[in-house]
C-alpha atoms as a PDB file:
ATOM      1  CA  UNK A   1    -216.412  -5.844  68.433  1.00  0.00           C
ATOM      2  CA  UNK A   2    -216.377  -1.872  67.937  1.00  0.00           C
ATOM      3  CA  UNK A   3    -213.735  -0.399  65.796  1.00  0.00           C
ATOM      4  CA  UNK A   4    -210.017  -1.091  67.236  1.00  0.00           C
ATOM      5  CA  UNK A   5    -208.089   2.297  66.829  1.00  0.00           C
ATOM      6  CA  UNK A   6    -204.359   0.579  66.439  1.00  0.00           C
ATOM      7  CA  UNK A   7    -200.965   2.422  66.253  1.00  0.00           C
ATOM      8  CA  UNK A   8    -197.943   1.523  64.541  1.00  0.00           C
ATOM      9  CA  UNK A   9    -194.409   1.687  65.740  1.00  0.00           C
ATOM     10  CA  UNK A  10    -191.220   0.596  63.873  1.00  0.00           C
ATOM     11  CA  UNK A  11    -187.862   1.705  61.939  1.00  0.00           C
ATOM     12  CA  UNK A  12    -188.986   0.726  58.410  1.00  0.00           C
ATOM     13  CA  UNK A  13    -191.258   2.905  56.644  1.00  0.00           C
ATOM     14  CA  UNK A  14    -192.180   0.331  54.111  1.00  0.00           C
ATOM     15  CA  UNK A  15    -192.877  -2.398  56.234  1.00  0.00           C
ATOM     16  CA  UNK A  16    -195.396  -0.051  58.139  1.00  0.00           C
ATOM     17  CA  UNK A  17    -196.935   1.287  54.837  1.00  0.00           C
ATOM     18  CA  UNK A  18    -197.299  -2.774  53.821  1.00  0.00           C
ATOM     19  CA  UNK A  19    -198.798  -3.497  57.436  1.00  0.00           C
ATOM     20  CA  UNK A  20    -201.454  -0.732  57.219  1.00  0.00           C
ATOM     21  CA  UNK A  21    -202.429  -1.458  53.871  1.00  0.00           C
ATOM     22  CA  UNK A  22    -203.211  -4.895  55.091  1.00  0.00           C
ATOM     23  CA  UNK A  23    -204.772  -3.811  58.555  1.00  0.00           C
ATOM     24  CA  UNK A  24    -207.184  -1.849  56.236  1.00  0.00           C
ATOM     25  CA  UNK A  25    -207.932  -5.098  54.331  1.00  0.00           C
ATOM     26  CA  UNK A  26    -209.273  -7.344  57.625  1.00  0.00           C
ATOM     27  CA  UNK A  27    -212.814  -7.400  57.676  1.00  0.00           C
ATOM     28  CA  UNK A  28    -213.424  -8.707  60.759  1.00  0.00           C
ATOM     29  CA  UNK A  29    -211.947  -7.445  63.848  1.00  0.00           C
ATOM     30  CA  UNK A  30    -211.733  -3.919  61.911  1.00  0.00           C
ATOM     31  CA  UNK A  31    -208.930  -1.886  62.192  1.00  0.00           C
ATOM     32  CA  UNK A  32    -208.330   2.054  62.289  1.00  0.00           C
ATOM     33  CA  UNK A  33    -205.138   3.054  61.943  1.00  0.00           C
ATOM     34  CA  UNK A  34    -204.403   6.515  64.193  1.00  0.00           C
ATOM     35  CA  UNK A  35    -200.867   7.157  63.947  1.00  0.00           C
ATOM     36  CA  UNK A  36    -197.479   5.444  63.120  1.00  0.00           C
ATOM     37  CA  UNK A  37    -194.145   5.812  64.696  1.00  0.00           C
ATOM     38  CA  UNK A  38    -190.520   5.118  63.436  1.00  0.00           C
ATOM     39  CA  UNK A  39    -188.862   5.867  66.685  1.00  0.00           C
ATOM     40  CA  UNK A  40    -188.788   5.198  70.785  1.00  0.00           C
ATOM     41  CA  UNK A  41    -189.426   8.636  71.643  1.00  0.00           C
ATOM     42  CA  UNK A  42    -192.157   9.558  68.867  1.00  0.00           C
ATOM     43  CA  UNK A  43    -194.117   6.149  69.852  1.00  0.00           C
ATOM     44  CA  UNK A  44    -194.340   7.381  73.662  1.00  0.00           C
ATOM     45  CA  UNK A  45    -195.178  11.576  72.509  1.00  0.00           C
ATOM     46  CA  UNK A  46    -197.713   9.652  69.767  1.00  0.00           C
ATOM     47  CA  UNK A  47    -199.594   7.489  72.670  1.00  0.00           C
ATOM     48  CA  UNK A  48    -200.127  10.593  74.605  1.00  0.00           C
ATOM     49  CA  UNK A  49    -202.182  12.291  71.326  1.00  0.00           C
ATOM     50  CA  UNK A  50    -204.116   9.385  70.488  1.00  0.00           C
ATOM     51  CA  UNK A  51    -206.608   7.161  72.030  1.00  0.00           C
ATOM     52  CA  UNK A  52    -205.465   3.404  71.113  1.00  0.00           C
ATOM     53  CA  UNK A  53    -206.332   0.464  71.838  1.00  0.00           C
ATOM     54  CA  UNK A  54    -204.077  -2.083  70.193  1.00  0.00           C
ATOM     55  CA  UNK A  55    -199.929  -1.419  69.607  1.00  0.00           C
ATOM     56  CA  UNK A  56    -198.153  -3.249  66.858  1.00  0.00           C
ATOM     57  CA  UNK A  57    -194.727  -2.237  67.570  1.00  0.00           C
ATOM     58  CA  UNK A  58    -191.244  -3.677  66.507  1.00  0.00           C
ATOM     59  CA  UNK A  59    -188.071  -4.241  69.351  1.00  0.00           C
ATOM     60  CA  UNK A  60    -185.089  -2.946  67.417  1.00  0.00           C
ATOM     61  CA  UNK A  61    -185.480   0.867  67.675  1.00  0.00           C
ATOM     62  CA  UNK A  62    -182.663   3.031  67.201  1.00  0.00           C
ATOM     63  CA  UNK A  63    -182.857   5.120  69.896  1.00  0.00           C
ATOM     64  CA  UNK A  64    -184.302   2.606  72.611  1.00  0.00           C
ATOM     65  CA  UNK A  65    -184.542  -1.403  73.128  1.00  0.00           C
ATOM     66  CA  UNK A  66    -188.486  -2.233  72.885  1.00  0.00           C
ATOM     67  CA  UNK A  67    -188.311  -4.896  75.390  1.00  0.00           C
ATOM     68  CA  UNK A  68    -187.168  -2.296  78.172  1.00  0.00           C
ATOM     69  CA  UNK A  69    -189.674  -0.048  76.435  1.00  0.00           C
ATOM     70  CA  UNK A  70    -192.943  -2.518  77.221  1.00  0.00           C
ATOM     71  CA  UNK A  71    -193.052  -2.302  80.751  1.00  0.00           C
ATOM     72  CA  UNK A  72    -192.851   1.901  80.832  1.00  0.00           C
ATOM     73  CA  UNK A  73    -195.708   2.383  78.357  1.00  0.00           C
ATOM     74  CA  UNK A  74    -197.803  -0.566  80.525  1.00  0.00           C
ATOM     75  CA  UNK A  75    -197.229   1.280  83.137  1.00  0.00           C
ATOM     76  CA  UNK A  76    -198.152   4.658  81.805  1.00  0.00           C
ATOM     77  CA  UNK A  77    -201.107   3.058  79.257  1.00  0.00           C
ATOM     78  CA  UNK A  78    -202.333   0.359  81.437  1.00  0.00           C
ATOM     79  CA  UNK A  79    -205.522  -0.331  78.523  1.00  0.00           C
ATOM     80  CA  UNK A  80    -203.387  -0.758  75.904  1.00  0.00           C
ATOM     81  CA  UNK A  81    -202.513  -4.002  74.301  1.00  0.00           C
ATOM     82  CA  UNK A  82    -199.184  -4.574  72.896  1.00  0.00           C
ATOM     83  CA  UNK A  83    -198.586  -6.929  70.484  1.00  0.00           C
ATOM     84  CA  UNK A  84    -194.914  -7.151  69.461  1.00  0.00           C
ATOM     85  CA  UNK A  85    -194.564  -8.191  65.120  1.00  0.00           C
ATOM     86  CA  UNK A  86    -190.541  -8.220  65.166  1.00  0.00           C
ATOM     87  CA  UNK A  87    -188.475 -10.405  62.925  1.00  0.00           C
ATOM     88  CA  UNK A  88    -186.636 -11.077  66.011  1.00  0.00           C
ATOM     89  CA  UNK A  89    -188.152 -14.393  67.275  1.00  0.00           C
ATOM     90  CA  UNK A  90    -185.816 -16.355  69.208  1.00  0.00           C
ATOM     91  CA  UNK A  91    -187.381 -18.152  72.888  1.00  0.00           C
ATOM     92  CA  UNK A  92    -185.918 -15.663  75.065  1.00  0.00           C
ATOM     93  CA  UNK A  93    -187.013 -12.345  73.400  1.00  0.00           C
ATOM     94  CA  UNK A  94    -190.677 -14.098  73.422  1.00  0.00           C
ATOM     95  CA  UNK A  95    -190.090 -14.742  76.772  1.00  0.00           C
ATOM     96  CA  UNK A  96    -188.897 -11.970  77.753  1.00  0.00           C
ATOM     97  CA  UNK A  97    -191.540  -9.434  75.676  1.00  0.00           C
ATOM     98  CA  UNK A  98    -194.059 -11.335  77.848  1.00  0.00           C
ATOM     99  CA  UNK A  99    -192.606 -11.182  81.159  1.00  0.00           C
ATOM    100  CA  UNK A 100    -192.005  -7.613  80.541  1.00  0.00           C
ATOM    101  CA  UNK A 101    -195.961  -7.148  79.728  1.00  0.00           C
ATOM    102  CA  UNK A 102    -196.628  -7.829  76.165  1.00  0.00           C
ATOM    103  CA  UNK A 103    -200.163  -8.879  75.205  1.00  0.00           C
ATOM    104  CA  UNK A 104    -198.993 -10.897  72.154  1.00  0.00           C
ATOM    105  CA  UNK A 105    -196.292 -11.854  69.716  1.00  0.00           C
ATOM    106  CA  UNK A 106    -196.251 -12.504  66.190  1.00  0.00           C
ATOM    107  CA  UNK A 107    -193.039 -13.079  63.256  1.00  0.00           C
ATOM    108  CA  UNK A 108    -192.610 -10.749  60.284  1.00  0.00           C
ATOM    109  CA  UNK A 109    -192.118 -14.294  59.141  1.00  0.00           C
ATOM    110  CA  UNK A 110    -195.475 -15.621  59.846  1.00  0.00           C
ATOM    111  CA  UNK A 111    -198.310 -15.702  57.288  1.00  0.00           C
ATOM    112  CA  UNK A 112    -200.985 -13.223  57.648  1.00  0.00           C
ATOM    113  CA  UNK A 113    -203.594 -15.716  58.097  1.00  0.00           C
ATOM    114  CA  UNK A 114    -203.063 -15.685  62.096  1.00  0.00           C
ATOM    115  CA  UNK A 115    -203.422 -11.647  62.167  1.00  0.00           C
ATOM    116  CA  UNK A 116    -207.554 -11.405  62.540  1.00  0.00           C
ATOM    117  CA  UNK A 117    -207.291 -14.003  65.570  1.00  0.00           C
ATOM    118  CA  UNK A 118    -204.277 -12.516  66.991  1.00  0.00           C
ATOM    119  CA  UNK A 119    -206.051  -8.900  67.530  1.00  0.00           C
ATOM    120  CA  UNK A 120    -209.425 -10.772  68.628  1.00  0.00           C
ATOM    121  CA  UNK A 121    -207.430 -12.502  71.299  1.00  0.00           C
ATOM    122  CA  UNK A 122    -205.627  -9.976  72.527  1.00  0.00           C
ATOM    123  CA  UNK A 123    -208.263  -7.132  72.102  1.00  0.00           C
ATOM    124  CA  UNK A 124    -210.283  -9.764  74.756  1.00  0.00           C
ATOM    125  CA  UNK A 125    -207.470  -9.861  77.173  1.00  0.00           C
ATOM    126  CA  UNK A 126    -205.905 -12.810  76.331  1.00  0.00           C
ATOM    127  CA  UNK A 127    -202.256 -13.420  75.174  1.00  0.00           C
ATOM    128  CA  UNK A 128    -201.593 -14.841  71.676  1.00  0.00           C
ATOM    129  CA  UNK A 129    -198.511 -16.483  70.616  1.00  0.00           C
ATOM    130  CA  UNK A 130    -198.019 -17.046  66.876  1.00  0.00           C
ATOM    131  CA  UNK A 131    -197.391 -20.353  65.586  1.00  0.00           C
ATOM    132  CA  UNK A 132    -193.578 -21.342  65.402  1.00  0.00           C
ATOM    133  CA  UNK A 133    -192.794 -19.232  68.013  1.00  0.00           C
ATOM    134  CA  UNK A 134    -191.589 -20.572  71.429  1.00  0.00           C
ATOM    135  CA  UNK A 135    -191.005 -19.371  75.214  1.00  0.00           C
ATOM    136  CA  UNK A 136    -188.712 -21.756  75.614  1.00  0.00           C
ATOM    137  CA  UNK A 137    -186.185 -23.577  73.754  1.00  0.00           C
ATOM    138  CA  UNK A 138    -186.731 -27.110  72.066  1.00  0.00           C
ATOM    139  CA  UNK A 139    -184.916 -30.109  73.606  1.00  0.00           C
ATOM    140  CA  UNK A 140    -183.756 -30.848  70.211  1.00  0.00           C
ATOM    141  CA  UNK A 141    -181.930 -27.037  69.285  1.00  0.00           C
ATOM    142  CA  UNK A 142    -183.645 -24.161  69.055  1.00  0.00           C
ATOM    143  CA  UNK A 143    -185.126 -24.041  65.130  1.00  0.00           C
ATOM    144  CA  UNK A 144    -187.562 -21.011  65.311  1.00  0.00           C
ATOM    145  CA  UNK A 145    -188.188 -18.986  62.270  1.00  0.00           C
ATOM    146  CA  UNK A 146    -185.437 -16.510  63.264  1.00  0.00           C
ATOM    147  CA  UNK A 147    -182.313 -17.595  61.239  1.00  0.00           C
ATOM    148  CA  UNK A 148    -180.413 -14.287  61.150  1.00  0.00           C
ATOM    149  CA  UNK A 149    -177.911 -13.811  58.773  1.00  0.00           C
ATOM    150  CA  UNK A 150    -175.228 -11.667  60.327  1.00  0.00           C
ATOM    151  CA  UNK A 151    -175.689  -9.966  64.198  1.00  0.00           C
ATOM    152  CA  UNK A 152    -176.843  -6.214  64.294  1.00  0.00           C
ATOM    153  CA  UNK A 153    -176.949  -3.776  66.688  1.00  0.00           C
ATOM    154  CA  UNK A 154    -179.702  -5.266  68.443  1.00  0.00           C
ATOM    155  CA  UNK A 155    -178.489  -8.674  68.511  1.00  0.00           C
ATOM    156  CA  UNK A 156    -175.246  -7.342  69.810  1.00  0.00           C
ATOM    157  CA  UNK A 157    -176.621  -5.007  72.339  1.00  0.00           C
ATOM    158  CA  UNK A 158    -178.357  -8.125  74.019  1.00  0.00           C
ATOM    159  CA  UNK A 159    -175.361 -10.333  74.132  1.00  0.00           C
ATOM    160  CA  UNK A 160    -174.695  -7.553  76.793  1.00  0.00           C
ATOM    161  CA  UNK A 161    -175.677  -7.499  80.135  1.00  0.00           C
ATOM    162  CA  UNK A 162    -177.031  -3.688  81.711  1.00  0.00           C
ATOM    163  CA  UNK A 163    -173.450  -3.302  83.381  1.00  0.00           C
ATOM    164  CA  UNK A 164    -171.287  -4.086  80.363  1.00  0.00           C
ATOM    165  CA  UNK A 165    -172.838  -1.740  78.747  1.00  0.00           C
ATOM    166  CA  UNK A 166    -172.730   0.841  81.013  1.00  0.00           C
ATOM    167  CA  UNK A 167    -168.629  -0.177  80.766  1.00  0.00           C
ATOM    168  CA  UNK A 168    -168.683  -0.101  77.265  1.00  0.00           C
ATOM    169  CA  UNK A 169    -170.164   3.229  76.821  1.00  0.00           C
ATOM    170  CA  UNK A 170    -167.335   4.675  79.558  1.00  0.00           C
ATOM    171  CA  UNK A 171    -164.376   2.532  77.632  1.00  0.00           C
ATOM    172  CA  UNK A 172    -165.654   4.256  74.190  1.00  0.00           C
ATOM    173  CA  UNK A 173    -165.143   7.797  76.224  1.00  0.00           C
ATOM    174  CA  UNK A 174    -161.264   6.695  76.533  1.00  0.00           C
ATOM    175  CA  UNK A 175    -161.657   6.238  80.691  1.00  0.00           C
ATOM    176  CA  UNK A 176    -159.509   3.842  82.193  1.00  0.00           C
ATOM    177  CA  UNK A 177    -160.737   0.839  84.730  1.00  0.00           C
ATOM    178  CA  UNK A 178    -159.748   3.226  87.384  1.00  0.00           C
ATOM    179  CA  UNK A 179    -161.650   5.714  85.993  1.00  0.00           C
ATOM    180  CA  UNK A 180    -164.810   3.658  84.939  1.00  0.00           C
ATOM    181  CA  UNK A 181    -164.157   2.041  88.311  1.00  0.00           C
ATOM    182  CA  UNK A 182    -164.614   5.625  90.419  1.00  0.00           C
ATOM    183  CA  UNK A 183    -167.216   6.317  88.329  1.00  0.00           C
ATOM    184  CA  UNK A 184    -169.744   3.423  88.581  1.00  0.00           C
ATOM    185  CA  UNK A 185    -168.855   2.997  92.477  1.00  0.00           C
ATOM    186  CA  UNK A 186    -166.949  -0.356  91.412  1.00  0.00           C
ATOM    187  CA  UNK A 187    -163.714  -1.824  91.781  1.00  0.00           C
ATOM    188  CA  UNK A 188    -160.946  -2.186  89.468  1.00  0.00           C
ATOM    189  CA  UNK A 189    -160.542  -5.598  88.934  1.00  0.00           C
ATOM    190  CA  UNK A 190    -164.570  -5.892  88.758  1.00  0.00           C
ATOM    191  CA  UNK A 191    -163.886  -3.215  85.693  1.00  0.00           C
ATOM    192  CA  UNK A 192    -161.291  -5.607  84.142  1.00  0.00           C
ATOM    193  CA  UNK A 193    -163.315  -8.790  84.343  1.00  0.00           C
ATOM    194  CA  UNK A 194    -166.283  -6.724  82.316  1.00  0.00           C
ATOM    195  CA  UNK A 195    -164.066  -5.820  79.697  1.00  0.00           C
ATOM    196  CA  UNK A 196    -162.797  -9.072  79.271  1.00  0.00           C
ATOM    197  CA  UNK A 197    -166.297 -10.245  78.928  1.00  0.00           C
ATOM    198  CA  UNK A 198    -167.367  -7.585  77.083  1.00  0.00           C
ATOM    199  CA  UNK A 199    -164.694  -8.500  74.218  1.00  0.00           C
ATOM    200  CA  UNK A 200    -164.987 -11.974  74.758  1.00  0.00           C
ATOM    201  CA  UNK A 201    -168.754 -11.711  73.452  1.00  0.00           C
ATOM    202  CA  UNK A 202    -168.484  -8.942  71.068  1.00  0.00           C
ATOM    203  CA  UNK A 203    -165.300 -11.045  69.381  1.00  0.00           C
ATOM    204  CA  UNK A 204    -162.528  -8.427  69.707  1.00  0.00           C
ATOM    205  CA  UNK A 205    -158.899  -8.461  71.042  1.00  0.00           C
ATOM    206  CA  UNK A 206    -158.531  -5.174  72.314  1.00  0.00           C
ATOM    207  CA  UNK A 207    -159.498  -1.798  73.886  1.00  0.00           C
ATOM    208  CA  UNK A 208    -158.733  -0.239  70.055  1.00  0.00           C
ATOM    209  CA  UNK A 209    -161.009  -2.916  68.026  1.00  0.00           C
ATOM    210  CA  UNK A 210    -163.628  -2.744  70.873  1.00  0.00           C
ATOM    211  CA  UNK A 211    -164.135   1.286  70.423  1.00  0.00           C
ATOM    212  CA  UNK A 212    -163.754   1.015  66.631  1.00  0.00           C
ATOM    213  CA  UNK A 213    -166.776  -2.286  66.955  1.00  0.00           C
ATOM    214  CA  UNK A 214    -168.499  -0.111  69.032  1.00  0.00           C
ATOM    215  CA  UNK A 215    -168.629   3.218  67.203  1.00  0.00           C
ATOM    216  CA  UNK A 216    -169.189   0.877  63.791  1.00  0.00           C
ATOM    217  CA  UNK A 217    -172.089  -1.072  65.115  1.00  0.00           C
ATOM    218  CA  UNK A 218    -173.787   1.815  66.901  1.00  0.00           C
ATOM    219  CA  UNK A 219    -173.319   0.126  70.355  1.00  0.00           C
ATOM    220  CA  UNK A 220    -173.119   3.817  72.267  1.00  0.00           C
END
């Protein structure tokens, strides 16, 4: 297997130093790291510079969602393999990360020990799921490795479905349901029955705690 020139895209500086330090350190499939991004937008203007072959790339980016992001650099980089390494493990962002065109998926919490076959394996074409992780939920409860102690903004953002947000965004601007209603070609009581939902998932009482969560959590 030639040299595997391999890009690196997530928020956390440190975790990427760690992760190229060790990429450096695998023997056998070898690794050349040619370029690292911290954002949504520098990952898709860094792909366009550099040849790669292999992605490592996280899904909470705070200026995109990675799982929409799969699919459009697929589509644009259609001999790249993506391999998602997220802390974010639970069956349906697996399942999801695949359906939408990833060539793998591995845990932050995962031992290294699974990395050199992961990269063979996908570098050949195949997919590679890391061990603990699941597509779909256990009969017995879902007890993957991703035990999250509070919800961030990603977390949150997915409770949502494409519309809410869309609401949520135009409630934060101060519009009213008739307002948000004219404006997404909806009607008014469709408008109320998202914002009920929308609080109902985010845990709020009302229109003033929902902008305040909102603006706190980064939701818009």
């Amino acid at each position: 297997m030639s040299l595997i020139n391999t890009v690196l895209a997530d928020a956390q500086e440190l975790f990427m130093d760690g992760l190229e330090k060790i990429c450096s350190e695998i023997e056998y499939p070898e690794i050349k790291i040619v370029g690292r991004a911290s954002s949504a937008r520098s990952l898709k203007q860094l792909l366009y510079d550099v040849d790669a072959d292999l992605l490592f790339m996280e899904l909470n980016f705070y200026d995109e969602d990675g799982l929409s992001l799969i699919p459009l650099i697929k589509d644009e980089f259609q001999n790249l393999r993506i391999c998602v390494l997220s802390g974010y493990t639970d069956h349906k962002f697996v399942k999801e990360a695949f359906q939408n065109g990833a060539d793998g998926f591995y845990s932050k919490y995962n031992t290294l020990s699974e990395l050199p076959e992961c990269i063979t394996e996908i570098i050949k074409g195949n997919r590679f799921l890391a061990s603990g992780l699941e597509i779909t939920p256990r009969k017995n409860g879902n007890k993957n490795l991703n035990n999250q102690p509070f919800e961030d903004r990603f977390l949150l953002r997915k409770k949502l479905t494409k519309r809410e947000q869309e609401v949520l965004e135009l409630i934060t601007r101060a519009m009213n349901n008739k307002e948000i209603a004219s404006h997404l070609f909806i009607s008014d009581q469709t408008v109320g029955v998202h914002r009920k939902n929308i609080m109902r998932k985010l845990g709020v009482r009302n229109t003033v705690n929902l902008i305040k969560f909102a603006i706190d959590h980064q939701l818009v």
